[in-house]
PDB file of N, CA and C in Angstrom:
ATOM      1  N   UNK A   1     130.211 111.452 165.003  1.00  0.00           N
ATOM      2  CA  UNK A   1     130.398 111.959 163.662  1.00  0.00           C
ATOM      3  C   UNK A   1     129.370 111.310 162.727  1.00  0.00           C
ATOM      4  N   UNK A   2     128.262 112.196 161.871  1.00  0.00           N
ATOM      5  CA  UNK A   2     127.191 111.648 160.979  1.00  0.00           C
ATOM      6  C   UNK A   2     128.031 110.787 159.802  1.00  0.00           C
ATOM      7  N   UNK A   3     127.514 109.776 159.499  1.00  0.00           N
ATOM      8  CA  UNK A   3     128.021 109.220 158.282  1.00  0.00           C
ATOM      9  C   UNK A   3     126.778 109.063 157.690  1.00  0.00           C
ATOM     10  N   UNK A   4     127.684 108.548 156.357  1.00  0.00           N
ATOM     11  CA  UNK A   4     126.366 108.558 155.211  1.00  0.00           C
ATOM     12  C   UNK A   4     124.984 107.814 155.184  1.00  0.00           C
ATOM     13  N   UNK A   5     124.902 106.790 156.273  1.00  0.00           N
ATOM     14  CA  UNK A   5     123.830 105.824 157.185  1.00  0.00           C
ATOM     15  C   UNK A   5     123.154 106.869 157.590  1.00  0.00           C
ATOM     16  N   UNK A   6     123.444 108.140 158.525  1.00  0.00           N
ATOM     17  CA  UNK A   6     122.553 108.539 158.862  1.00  0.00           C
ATOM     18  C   UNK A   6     121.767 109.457 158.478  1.00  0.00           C
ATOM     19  N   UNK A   7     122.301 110.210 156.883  1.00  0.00           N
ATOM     20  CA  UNK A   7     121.636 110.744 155.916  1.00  0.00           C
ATOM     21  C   UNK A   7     120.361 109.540 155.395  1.00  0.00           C
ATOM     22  N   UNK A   8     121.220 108.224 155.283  1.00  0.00           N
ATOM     23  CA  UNK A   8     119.769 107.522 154.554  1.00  0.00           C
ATOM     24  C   UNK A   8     118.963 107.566 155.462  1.00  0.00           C
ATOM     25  N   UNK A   9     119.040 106.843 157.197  1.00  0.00           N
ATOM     26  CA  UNK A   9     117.604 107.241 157.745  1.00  0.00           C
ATOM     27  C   UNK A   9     117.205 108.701 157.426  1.00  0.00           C
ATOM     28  N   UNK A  10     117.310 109.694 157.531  1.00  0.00           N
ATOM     29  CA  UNK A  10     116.638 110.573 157.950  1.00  0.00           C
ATOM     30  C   UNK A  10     115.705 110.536 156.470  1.00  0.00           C
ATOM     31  N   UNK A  11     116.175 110.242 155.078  1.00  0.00           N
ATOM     32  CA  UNK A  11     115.352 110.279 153.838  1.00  0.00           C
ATOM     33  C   UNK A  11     114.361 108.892 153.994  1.00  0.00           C
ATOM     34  N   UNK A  12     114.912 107.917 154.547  1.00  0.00           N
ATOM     35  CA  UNK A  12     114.375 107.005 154.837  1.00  0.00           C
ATOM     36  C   UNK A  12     112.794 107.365 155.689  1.00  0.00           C
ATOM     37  N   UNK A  13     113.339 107.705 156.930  1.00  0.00           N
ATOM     38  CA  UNK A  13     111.834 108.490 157.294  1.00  0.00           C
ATOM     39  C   UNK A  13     111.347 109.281 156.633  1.00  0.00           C
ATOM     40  N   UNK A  14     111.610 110.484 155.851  1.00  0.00           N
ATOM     41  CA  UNK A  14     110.475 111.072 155.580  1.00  0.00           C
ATOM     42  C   UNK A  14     109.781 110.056 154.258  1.00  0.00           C
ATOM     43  N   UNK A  15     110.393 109.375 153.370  1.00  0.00           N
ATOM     44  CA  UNK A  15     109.896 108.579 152.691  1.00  0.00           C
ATOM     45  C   UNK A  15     108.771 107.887 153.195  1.00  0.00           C
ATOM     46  N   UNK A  16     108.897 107.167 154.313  1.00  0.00           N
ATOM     47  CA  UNK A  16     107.934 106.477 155.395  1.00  0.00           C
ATOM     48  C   UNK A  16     106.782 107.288 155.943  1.00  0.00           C
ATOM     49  N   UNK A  17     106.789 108.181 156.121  1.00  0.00           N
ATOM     50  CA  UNK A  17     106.146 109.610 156.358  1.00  0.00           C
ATOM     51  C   UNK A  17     105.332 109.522 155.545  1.00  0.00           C
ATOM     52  N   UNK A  18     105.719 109.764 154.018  1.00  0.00           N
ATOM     53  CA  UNK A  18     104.890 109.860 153.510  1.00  0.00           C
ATOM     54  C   UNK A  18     104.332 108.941 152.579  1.00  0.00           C
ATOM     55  N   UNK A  19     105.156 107.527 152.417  1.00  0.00           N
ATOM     56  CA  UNK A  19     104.240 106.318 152.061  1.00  0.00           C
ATOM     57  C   UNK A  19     102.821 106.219 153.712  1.00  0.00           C
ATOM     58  N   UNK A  20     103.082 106.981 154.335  1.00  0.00           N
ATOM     59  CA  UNK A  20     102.111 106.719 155.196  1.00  0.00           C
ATOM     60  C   UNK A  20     100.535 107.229 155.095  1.00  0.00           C
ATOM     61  N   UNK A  21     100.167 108.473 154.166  1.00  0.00           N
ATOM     62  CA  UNK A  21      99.473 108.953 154.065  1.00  0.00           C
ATOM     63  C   UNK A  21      99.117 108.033 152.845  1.00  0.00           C
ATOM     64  N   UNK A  22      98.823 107.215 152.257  1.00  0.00           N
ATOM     65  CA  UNK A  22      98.833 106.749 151.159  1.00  0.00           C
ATOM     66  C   UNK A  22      98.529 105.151 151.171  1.00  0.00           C
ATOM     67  N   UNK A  23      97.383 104.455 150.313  1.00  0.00           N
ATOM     68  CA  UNK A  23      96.583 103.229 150.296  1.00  0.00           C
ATOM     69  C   UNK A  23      97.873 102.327 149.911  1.00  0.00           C
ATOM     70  N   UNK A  24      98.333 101.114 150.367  1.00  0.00           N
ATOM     71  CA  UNK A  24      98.813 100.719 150.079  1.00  0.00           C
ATOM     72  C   UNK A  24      99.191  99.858 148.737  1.00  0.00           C
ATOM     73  N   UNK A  25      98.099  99.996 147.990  1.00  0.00           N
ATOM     74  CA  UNK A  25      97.895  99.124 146.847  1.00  0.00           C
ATOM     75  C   UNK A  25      97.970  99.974 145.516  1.00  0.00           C
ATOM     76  N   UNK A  26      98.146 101.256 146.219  1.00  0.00           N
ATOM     77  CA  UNK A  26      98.597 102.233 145.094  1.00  0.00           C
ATOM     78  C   UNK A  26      99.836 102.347 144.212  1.00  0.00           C
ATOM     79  N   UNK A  27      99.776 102.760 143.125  1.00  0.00           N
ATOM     80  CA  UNK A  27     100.852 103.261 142.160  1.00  0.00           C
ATOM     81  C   UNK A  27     102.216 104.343 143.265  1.00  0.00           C
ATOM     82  N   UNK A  28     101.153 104.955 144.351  1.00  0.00           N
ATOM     83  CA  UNK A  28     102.270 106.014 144.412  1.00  0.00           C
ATOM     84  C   UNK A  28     102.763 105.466 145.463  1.00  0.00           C
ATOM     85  N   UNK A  29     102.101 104.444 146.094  1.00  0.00           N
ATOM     86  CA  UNK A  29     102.877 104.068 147.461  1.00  0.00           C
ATOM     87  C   UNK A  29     103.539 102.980 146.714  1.00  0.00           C
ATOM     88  N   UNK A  30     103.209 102.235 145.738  1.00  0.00           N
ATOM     89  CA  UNK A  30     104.373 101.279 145.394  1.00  0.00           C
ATOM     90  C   UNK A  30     105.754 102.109 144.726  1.00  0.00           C
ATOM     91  N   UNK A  31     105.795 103.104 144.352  1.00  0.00           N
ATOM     92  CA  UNK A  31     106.586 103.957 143.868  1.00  0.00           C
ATOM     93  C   UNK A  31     107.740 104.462 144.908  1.00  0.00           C
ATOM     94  N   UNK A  32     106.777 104.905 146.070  1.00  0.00           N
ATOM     95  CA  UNK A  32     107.777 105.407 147.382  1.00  0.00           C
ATOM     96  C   UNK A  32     108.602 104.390 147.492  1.00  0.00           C
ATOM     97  N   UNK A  33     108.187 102.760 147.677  1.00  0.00           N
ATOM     98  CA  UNK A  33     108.610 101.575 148.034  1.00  0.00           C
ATOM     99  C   UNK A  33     109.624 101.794 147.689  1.00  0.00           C
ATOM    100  N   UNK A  34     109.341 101.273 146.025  1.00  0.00           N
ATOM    101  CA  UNK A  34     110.841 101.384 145.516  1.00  0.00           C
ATOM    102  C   UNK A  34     111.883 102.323 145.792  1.00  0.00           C
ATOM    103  N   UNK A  35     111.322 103.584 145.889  1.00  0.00           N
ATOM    104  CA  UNK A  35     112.255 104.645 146.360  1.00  0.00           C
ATOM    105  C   UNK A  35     113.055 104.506 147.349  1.00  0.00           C
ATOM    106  N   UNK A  36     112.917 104.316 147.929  1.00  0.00           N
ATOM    107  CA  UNK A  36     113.049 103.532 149.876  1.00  0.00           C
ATOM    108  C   UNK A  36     114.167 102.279 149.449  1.00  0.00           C
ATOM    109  N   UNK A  37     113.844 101.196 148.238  1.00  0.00           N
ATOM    110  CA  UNK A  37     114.909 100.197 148.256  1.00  0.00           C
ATOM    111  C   UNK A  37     115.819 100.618 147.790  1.00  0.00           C
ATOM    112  N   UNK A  38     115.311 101.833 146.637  1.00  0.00           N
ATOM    113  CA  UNK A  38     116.574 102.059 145.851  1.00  0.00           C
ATOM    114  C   UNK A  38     117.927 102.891 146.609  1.00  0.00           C
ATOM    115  N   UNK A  39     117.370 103.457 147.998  1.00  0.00           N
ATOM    116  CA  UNK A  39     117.531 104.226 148.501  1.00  0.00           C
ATOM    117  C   UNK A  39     118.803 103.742 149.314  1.00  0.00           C
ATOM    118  N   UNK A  40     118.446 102.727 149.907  1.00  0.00           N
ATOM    119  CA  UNK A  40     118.934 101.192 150.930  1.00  0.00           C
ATOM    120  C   UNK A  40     120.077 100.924 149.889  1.00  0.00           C
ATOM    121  N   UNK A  41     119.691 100.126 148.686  1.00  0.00           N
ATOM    122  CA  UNK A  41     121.015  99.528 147.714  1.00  0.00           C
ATOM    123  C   UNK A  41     121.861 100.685 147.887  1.00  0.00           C
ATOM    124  N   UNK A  42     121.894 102.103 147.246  1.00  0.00           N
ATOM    125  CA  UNK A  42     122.708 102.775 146.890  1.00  0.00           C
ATOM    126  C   UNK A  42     123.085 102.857 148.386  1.00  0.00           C
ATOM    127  N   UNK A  43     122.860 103.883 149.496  1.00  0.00           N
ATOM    128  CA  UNK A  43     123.348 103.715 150.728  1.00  0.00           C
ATOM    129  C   UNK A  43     124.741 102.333 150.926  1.00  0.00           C
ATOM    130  N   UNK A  44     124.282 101.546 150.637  1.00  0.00           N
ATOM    131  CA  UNK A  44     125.037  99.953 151.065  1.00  0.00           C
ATOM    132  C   UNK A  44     125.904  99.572 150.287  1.00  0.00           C
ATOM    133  N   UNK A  45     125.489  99.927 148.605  1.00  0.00           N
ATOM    134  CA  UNK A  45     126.646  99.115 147.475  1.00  0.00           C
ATOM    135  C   UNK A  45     127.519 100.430 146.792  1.00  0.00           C
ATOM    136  N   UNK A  46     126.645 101.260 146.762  1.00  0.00           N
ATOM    137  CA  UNK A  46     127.479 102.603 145.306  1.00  0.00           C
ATOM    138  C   UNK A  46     127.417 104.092 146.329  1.00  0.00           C
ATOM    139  N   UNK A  47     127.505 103.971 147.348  1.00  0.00           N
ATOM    140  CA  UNK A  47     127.397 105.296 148.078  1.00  0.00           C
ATOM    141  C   UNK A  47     128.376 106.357 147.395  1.00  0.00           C
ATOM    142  N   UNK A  48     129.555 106.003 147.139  1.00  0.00           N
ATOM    143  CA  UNK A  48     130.703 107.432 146.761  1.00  0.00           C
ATOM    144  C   UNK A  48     130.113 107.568 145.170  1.00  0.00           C
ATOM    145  N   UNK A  49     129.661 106.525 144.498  1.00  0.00           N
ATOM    146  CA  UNK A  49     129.417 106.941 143.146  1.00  0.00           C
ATOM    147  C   UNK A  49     127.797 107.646 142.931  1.00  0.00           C
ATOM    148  N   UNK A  50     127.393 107.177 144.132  1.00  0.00           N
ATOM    149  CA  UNK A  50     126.078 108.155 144.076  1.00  0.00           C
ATOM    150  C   UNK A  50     126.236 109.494 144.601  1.00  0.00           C
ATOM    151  N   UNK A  51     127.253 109.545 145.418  1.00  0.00           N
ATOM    152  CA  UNK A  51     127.687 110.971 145.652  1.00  0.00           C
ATOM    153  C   UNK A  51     127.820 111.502 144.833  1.00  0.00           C
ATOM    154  N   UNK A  52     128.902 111.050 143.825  1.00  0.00           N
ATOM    155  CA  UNK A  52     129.351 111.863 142.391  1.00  0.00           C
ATOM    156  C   UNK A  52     128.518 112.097 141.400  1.00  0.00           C
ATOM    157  N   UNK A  53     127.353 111.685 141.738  1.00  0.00           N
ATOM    158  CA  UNK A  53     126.206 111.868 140.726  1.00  0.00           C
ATOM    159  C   UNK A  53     125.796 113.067 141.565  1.00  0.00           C
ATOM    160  N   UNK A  54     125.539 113.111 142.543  1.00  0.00           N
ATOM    161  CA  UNK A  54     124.480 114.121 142.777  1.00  0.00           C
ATOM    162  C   UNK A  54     125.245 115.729 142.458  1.00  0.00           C
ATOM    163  N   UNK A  55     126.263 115.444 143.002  1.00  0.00           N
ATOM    164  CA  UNK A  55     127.647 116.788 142.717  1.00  0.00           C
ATOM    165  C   UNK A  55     127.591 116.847 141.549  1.00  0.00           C
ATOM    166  N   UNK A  56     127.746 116.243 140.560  1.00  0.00           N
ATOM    167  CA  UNK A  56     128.075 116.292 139.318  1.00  0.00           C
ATOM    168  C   UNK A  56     126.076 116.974 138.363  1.00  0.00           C
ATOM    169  N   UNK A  57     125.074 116.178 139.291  1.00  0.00           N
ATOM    170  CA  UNK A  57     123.596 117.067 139.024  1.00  0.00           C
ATOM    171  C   UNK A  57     123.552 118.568 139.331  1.00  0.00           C
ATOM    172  N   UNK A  58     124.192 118.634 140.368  1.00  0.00           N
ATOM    173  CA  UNK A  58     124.141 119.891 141.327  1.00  0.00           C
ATOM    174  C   UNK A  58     125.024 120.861 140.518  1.00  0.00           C
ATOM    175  N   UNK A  59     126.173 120.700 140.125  1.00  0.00           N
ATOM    176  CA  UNK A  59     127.016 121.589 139.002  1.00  0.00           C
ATOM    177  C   UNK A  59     126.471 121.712 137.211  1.00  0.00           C
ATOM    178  N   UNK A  60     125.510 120.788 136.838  1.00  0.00           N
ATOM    179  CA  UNK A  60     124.967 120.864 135.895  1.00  0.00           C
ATOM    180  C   UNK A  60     125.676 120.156 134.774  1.00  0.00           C
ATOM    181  N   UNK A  61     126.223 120.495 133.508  1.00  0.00           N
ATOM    182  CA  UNK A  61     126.582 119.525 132.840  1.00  0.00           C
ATOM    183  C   UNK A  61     128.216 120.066 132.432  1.00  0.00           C
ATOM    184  N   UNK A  62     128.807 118.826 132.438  1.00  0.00           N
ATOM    185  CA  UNK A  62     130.567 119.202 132.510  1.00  0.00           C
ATOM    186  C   UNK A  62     130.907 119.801 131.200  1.00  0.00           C
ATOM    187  N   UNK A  63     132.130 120.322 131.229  1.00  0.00           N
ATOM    188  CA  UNK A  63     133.045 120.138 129.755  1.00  0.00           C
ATOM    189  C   UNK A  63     133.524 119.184 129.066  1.00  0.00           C
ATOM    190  N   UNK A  64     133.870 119.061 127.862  1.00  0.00           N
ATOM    191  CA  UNK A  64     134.613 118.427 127.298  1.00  0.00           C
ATOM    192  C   UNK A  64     136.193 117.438 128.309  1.00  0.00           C
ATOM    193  N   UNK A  65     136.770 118.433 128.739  1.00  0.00           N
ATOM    194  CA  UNK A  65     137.724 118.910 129.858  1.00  0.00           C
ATOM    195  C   UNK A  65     137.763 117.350 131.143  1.00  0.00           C
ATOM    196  N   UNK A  66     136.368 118.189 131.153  1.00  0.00           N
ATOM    197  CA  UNK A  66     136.229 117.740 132.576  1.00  0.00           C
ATOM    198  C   UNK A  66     135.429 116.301 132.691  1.00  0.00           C
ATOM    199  N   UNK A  67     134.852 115.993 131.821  1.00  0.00           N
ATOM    200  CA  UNK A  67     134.463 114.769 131.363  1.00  0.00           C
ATOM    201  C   UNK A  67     135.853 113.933 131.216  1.00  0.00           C
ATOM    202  N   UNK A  68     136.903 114.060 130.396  1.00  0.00           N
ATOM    203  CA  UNK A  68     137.684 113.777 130.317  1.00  0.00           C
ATOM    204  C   UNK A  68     138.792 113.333 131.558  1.00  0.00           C
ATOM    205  N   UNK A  69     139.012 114.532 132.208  1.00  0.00           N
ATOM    206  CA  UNK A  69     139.321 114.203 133.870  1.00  0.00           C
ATOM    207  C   UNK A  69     138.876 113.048 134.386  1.00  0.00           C
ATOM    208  N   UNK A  70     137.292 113.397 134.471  1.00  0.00           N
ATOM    209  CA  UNK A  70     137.160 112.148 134.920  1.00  0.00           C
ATOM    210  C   UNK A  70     137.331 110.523 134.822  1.00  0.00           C
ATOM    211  N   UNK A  71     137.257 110.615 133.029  1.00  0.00           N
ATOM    212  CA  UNK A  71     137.193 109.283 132.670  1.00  0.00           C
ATOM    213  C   UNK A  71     139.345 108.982 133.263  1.00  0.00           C
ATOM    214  N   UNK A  72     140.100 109.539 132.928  1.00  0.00           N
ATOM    215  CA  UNK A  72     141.413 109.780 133.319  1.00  0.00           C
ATOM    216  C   UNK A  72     141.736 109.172 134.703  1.00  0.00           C
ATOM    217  N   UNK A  73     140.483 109.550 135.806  1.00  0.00           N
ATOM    218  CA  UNK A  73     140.656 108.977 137.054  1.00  0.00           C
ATOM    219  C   UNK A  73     140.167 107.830 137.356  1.00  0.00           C
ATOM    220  N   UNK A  74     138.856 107.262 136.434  1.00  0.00           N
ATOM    221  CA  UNK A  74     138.851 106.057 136.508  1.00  0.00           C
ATOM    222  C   UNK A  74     137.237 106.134 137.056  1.00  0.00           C
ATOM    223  N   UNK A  75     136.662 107.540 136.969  1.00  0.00           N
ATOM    224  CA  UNK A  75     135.250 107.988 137.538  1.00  0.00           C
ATOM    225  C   UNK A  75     133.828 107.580 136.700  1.00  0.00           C
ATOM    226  N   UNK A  76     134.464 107.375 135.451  1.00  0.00           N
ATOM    227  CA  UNK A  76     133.453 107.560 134.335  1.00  0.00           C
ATOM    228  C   UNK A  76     134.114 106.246 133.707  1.00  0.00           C
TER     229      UNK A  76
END
C-alpha cells in the first residue's frame, strides 16, 4: 500500500532530475535544493496539514462558512 513517503520520492526524483541538468552554483539549482528540503520537512513534520493546503489550493478559495468550519475543527 503507497503511503505518503512514496509520493515524496517520486517528486523527490524528478526534482533530482532536474537539479541535474543544471551548474551547481546556480540560483536555480540552489532553488531546486531548497525545494527538495522543503519537500523532506513537510513529508516528515506537517504531511496532513500540507495535504489540506493543497485540497484547499485545488478547490480555490472557501466561504465565509467554510472557513469557519474549519477554524471550528481546529484546522485553521
Amino acid at each position: 500500500m503507497p503511503t505518503h513517503f512514496d509520493d515524496y520520492e517520486k517528486h523527490a526524483q524528478w526534482l533530482e532530475k532536474i537539479a541535474n541538468t543544471l551548474e551547481t552554483n546556480t540560483p536555480e539549482f540552489v532553488a531546486l535544493e531548497r525545494a527538495g528540503w522543503a519537500l523532506a520537512f513537510v513529508t516528515m513534520r506537517h504531511h496532513h496539514e500540507f495535504q489540506t493546503f493543497l485540497e484547499e489550493k485545488d478547490r480555490g478559495e472557501l466561504t465565509a462558512d467554510q472557513l469557519a468550519h474549519l477554524r471550528k475543527l481546529g484546522l485553521l
